[in-house]
Protein backbone atom coordinates (compact mmCIF):
# COMPACT_ATOMS: atom_id res chain seq x y z
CA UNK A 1 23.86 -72.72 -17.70
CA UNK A 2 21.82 -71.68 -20.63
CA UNK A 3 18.82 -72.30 -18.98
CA UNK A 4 19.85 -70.16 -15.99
CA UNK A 5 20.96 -67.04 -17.46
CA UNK A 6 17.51 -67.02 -19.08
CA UNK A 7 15.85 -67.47 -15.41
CA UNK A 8 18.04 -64.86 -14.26
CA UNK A 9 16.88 -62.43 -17.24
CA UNK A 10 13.39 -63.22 -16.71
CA UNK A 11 13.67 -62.03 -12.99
CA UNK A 12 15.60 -58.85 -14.12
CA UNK A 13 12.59 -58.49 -16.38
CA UNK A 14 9.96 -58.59 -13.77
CA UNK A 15 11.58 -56.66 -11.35
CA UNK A 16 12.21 -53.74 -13.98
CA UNK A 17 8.79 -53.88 -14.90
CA UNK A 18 7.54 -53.93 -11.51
CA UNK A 19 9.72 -50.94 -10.27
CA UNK A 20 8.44 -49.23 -13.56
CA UNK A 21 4.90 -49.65 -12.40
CA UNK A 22 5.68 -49.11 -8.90
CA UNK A 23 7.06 -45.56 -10.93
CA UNK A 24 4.74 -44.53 -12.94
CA UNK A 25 1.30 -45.03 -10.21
CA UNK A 26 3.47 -43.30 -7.58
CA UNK A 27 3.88 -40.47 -9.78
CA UNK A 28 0.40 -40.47 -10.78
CA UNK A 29 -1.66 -40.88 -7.32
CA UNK A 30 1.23 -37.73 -6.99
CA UNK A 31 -0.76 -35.73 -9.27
CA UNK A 32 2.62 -35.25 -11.53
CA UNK A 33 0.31 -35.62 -14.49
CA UNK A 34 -2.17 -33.07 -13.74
CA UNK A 35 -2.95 -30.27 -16.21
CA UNK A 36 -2.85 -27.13 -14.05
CA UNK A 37 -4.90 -24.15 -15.35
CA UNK A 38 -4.65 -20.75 -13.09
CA UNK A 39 -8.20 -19.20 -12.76
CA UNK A 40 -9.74 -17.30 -9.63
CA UNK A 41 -13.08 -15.21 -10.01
CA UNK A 42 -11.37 -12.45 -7.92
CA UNK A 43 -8.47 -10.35 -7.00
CA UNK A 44 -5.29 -11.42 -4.82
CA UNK A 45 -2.70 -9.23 -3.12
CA UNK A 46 0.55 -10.43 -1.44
CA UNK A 47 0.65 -10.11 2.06
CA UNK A 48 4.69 -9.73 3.16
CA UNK A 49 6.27 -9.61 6.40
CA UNK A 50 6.18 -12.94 7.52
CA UNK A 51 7.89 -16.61 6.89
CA UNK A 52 6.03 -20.17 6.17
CA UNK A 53 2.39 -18.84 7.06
CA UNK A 54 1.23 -22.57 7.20
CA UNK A 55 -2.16 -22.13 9.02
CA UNK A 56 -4.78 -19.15 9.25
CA UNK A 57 -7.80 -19.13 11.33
CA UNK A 58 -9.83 -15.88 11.63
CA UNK A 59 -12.51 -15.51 14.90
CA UNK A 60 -16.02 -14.07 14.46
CA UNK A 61 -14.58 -10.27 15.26
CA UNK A 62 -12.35 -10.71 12.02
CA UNK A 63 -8.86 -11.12 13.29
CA UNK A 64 -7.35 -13.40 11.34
CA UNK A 65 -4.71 -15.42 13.15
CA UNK A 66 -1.44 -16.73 11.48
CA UNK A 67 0.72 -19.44 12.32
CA UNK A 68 4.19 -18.75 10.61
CA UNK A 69 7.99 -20.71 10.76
CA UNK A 70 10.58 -20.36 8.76
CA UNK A 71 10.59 -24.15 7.41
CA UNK A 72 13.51 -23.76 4.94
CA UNK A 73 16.10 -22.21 7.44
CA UNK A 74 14.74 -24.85 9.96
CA UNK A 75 15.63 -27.49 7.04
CA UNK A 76 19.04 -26.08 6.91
CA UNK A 77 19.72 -26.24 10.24
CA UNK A 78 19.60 -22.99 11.46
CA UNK A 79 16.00 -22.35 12.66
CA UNK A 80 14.73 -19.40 13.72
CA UNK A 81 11.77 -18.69 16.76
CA UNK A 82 8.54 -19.21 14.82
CA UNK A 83 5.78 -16.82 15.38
CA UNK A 84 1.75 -16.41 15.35
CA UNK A 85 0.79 -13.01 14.15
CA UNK A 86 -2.53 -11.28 14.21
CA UNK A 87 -4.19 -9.22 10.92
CA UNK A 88 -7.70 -7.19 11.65
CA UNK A 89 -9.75 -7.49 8.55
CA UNK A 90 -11.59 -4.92 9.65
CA UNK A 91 -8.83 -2.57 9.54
CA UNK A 92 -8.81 -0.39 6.44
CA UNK A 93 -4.68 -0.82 6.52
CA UNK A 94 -3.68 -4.10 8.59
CA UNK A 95 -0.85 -4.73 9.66
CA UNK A 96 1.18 -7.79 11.10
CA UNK A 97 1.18 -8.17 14.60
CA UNK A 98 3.46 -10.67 16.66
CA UNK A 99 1.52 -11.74 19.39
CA UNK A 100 4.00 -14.16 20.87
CA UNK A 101 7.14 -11.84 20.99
CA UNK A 102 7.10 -12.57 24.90
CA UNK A 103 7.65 -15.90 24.89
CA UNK A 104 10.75 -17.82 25.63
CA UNK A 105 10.77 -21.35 24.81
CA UNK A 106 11.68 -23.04 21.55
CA UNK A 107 8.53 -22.18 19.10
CA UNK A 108 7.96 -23.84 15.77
CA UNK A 109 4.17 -23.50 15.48
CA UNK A 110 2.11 -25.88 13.11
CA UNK A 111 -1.26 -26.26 13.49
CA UNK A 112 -3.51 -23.76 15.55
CA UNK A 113 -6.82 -23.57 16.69
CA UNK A 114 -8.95 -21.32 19.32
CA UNK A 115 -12.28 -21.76 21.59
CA UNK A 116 -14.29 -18.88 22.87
CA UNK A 117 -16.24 -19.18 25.56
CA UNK A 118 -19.68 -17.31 26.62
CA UNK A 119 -17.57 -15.16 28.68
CA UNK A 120 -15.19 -13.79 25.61
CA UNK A 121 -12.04 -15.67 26.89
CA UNK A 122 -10.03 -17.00 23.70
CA UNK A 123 -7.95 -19.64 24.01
CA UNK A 124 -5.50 -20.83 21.22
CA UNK A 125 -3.63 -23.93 21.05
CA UNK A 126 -0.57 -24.42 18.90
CA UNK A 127 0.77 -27.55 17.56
CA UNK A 128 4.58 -27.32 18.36
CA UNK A 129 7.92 -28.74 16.76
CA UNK A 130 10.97 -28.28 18.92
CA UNK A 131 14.76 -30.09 18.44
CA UNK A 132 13.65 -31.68 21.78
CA UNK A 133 9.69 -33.18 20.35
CA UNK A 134 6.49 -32.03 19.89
CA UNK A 135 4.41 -30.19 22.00
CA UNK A 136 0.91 -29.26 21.91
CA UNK A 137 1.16 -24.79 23.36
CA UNK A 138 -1.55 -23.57 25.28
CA UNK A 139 -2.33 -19.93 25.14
CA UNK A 140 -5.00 -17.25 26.63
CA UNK A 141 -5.62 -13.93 24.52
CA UNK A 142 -4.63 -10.91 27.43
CA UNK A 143 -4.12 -6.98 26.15
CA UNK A 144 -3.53 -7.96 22.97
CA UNK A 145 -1.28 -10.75 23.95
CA UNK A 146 -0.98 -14.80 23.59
CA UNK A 147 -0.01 -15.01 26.85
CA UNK A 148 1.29 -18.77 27.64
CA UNK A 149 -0.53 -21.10 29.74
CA UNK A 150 0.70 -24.71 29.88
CA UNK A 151 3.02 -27.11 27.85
CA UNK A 152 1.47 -30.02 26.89
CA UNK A 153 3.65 -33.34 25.99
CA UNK A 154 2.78 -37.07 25.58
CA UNK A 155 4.87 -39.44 23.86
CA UNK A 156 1.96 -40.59 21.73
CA UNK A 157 2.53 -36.83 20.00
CA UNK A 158 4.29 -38.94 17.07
CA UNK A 159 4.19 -36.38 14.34
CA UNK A 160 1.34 -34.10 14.97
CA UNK A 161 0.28 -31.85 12.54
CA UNK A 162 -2.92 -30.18 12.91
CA UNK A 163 -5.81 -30.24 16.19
CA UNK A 164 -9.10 -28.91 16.43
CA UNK A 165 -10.43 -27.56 19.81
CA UNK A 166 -13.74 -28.83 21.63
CA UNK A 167 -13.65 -26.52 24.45
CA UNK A 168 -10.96 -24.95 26.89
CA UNK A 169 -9.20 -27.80 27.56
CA UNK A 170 -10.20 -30.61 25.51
CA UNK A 171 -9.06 -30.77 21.53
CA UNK A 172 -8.22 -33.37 18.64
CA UNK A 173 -5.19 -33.71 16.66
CA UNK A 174 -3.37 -35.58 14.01
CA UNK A 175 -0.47 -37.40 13.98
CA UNK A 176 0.34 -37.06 10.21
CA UNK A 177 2.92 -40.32 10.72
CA UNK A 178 2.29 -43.91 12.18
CA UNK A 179 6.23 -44.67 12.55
CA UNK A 180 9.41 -41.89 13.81
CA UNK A 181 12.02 -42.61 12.13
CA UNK A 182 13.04 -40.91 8.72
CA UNK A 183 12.55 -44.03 6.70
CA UNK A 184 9.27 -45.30 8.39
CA UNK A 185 7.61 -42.01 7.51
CA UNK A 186 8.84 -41.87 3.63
CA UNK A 187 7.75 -45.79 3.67
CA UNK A 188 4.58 -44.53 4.88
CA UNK A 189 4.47 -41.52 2.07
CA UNK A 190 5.72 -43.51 -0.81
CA UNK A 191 4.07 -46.88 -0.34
CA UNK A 192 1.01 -44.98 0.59
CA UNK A 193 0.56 -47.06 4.10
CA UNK A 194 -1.99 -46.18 6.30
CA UNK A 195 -0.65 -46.01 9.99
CA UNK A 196 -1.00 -42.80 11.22
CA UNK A 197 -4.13 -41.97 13.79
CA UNK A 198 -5.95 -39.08 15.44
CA UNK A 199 -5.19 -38.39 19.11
CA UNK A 200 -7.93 -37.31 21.65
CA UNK A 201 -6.93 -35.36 24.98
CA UNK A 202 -9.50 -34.86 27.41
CA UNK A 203 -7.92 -32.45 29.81
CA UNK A 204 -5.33 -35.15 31.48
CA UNK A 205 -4.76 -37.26 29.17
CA UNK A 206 -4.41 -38.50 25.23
CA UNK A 207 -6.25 -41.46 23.65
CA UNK A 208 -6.38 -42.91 20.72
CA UNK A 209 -9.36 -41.70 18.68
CA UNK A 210 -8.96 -42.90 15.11
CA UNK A 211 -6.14 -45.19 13.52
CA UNK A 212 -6.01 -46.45 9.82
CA UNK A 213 -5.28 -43.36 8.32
CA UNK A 214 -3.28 -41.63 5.05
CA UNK A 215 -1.41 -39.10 6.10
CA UNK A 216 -4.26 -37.15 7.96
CA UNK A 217 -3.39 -33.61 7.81
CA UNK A 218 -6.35 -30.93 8.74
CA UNK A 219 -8.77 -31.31 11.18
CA UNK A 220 -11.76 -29.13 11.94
CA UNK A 221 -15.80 -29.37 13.41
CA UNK A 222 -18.77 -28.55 12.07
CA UNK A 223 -20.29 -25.44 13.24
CA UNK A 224 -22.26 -27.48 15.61
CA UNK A 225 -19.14 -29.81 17.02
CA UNK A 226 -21.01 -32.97 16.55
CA UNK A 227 -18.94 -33.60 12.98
CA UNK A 228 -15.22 -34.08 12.90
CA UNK A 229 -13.71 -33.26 9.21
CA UNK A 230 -10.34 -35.03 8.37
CA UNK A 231 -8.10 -34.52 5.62
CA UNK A 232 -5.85 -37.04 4.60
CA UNK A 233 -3.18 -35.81 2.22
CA UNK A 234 -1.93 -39.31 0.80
CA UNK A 235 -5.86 -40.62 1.07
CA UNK A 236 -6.71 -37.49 -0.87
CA UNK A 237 -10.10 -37.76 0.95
CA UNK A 238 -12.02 -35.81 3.53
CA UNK A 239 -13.09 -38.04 6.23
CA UNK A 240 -16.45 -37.30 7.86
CA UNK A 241 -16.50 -38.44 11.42
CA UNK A 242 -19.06 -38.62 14.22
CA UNK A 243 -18.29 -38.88 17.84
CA UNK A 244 -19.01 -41.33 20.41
CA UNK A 245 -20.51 -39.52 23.16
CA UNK A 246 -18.84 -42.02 25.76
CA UNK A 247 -15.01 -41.95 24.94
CA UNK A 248 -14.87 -39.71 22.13
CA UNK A 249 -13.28 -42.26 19.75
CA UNK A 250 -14.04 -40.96 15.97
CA UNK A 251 -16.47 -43.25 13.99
CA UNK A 252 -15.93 -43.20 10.14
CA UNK A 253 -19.29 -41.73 8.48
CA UNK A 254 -18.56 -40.96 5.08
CA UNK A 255 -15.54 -40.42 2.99
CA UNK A 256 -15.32 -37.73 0.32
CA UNK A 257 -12.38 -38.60 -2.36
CA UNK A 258 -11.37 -34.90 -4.00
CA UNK A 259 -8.25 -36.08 -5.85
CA UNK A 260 -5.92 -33.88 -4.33
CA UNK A 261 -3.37 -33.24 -1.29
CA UNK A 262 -5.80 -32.43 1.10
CA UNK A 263 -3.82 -29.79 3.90
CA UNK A 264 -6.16 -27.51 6.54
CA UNK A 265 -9.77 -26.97 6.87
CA UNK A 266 -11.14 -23.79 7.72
CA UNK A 267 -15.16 -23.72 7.67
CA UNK A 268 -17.44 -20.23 6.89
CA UNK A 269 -20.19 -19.08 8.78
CA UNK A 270 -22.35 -21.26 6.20
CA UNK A 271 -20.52 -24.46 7.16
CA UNK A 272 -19.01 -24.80 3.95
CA UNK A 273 -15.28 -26.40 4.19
CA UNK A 274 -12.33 -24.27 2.66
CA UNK A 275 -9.40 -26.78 1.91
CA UNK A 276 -5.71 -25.69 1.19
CA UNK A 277 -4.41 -28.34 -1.22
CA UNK A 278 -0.86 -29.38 -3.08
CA UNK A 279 -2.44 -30.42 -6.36
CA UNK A 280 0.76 -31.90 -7.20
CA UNK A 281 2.64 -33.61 -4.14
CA UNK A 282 5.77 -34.04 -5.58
CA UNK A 283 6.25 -30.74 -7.14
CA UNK A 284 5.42 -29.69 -3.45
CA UNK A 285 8.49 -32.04 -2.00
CA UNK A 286 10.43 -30.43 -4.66
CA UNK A 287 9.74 -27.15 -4.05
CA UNK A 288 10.59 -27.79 -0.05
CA UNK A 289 14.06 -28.44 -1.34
CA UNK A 290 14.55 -25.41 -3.65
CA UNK A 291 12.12 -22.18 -3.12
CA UNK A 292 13.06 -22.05 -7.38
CA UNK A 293 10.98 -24.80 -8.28
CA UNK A 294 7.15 -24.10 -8.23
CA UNK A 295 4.16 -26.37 -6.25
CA UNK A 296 1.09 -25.29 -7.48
CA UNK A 297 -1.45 -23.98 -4.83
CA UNK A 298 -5.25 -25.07 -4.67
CA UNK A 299 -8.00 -24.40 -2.72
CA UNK A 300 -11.06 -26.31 -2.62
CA UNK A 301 -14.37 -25.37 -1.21
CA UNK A 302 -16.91 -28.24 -0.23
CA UNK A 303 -20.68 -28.09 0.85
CA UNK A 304 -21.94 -30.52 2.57
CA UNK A 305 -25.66 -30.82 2.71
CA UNK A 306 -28.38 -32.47 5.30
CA UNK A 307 -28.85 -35.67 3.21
CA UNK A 308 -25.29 -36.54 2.93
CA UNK A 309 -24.78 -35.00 -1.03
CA UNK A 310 -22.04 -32.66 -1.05
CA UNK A 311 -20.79 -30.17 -4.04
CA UNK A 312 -16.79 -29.55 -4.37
CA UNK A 313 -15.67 -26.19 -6.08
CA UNK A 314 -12.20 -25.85 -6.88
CA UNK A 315 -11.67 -21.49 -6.60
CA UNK A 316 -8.25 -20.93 -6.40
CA UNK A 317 -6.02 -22.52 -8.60
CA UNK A 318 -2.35 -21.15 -9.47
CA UNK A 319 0.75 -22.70 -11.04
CA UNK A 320 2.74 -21.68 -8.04
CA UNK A 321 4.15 -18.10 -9.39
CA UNK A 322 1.75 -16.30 -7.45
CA UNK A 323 1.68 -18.58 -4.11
CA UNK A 324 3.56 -22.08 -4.02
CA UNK A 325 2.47 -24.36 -1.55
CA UNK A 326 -0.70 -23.47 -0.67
CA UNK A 327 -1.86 -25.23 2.83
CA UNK A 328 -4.69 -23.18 4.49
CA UNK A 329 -7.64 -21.08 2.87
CA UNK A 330 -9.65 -19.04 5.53
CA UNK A 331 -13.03 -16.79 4.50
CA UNK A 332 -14.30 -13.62 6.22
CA UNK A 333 -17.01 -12.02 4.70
CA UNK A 334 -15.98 -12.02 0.84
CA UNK A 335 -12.01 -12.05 2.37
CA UNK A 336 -10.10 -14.79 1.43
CA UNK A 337 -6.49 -15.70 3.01
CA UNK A 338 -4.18 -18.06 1.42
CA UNK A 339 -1.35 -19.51 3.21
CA UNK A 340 1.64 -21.51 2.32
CA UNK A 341 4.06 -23.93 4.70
CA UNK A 342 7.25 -22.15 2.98
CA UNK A 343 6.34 -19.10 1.41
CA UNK A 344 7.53 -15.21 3.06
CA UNK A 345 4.03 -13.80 2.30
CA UNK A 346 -0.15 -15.07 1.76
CA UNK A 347 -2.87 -13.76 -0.31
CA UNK A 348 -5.77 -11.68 0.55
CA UNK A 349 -7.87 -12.18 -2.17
CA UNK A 350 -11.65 -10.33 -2.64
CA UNK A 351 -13.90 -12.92 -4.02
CA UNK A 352 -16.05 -12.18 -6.64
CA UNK A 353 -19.63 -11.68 -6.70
């Protein structure tokens, strides 16, 4: 008996040291140890008007283009029809425009991304979360106007979160989760497994382009489409990819680890990356619970140069009273936009010289 109650005490001991450890790197690969310090070489102002501005893309004329839900009513079950506005940075006084008041359907927009072709149409896709799945939108700029094209559904649409268009029909996109179900994805999160993938639809159809992944969140091209940039939040990396010219799977190039949660890429005219980033991820999962508590907001800029070096900047960095939850950071000119998945406002902020 003795000598089982000691057996029994040494496999209580184990497993409270291993669920200690299990703990304490969880919470550190988390960033909850992180020394935040707020600096930007610049000036922000809030930008109200709107709810859960989670992803900002601006076109070459300056119209910045804002895809905004209302996350925490959606969380408490009573969700509201989710929006993409427009904002002219070229307009002395902007103002908010709804450019998807005509539409009908359920809309919970995500992830966006537009194509212009030689002819000046603009096309913006929408990733789409509705009580009934996901949905990749389809939309044509007309008089001002998103004016809605197709509906797009495939059941490999998992748990998309971001796509990046090729041309007027063709685009990528990440499924941010490998598994459905509730617990599958917060296995996935908390025992950092790598299951999720990166869809590619070719006009018809969806493939898979990528699997193996962290949590990949933001997707984006180089300013010549050959490159494929992928963050993965969990991975904390960006992934470079290049694509086969055949079947447009994604081959692995290079991976860049920036220590952070890694949300949307938005590149400048220089090719230069702008990441939105949760510096601490579960101060952001707190903060998704309760708008009280804080998630600091980041944004990261990374160069990538010809012979494969790149230089990371960290600009932006604020303990969360300004912006919490920072996911997208778009450039025009010296114009920066910052935009959160929860927040009721973003940041235009003037760089400095």
């Amino acid at each position: 008996m003795f000598f089982s109650l000691m057996n029994i005490r040494s496999i209580l001991m184990v497993l409270s040291l291993g669920i200690s450890s299990f703990i304490g790197k969880t919470m550190y690969d988390a960033g909850e140890f992180k020394n935040i310090h707020s600096h930007f070489d610049g000036r922000c102002t809030s930008v109200y008007g709107l709810n859960g501005p989670e992803d900002i893309t601006i076109l070459d004329n300056g119209i910045a283009l804002i895809s905004a839900d209302d996350r925490w009513k959606t969380l408490e079950g009573i969700p509201v029809q989710g929006k993409i506005f427009s904002y002219d940075l070229n307009d002395p006084l902007p103002q908010l425009v709804n450019m998807t008041q005509d539409i009908e359907f359920e809309f919970h927009p995500h992830g966006i991304s537009t194509y212009q072709n030689k002819d000046g149409e603009i096309r913006l896709f929408a990733v789409n979360h509705t009580s009934n799945g996901n949905t990749i939108e389809a939309f044509v700029f007309q008089d001002d106007r998103l004016m809605h094209l197709e509906t797009i559904s495939d059941p490999l649409l998992i748990s998309p979160n971001d796509l990046v268009m090729l041309d007027r029909d063709r685009f990528y996109v990440t499924n941010d989760h490998g598994t459905r179900t509730s617990f599958g994805k917060m296995s996935e999160e908390y025992l950092q497994l790598s299951l999720a993938n990166i869809l590619f639809y070719d006009g018809e159809n969806f493939h898979i382009a990528m699997e193996g992944l962290s949590y990949p969140n933001g997707i984006n091209k180089s300013l010549n489409g050959d490159t494929i940039y992928v963050s993965e939040s969990i991975g904390k990396t960006i992934s470079i990819c290049s694509r086969d010219s055949e079947n447009n799977t994604l081959i692995l190039e290079k991976e860049i680890y920036l220590d952070s949660g890694l949300d949307n890429i938005e590149l400048d005219k220089k090719g230069n990356l702008w990441i939105g980033s949760h510096p601490k991820a579960l101060a952001f999962l707190r903060h998704a619970k309760d708008p009280e508590e804080l998630s600091p907001s980041q944004v990261i800029r990374l160069s990538i140069k010809g012979n494969g070096d790149h230089i990371s900047k960290e600009v932006y960095m604020n303990m969360g009273d300004e912006l919490s939850g920072s996911s997208v950071a778009s450039v025009y000119n010296n114009m920066l936009l910052i935009g959160a998945v929860f927040e009721d406002h973003f940041l235009l902020c003037h760089l400095g010289e």
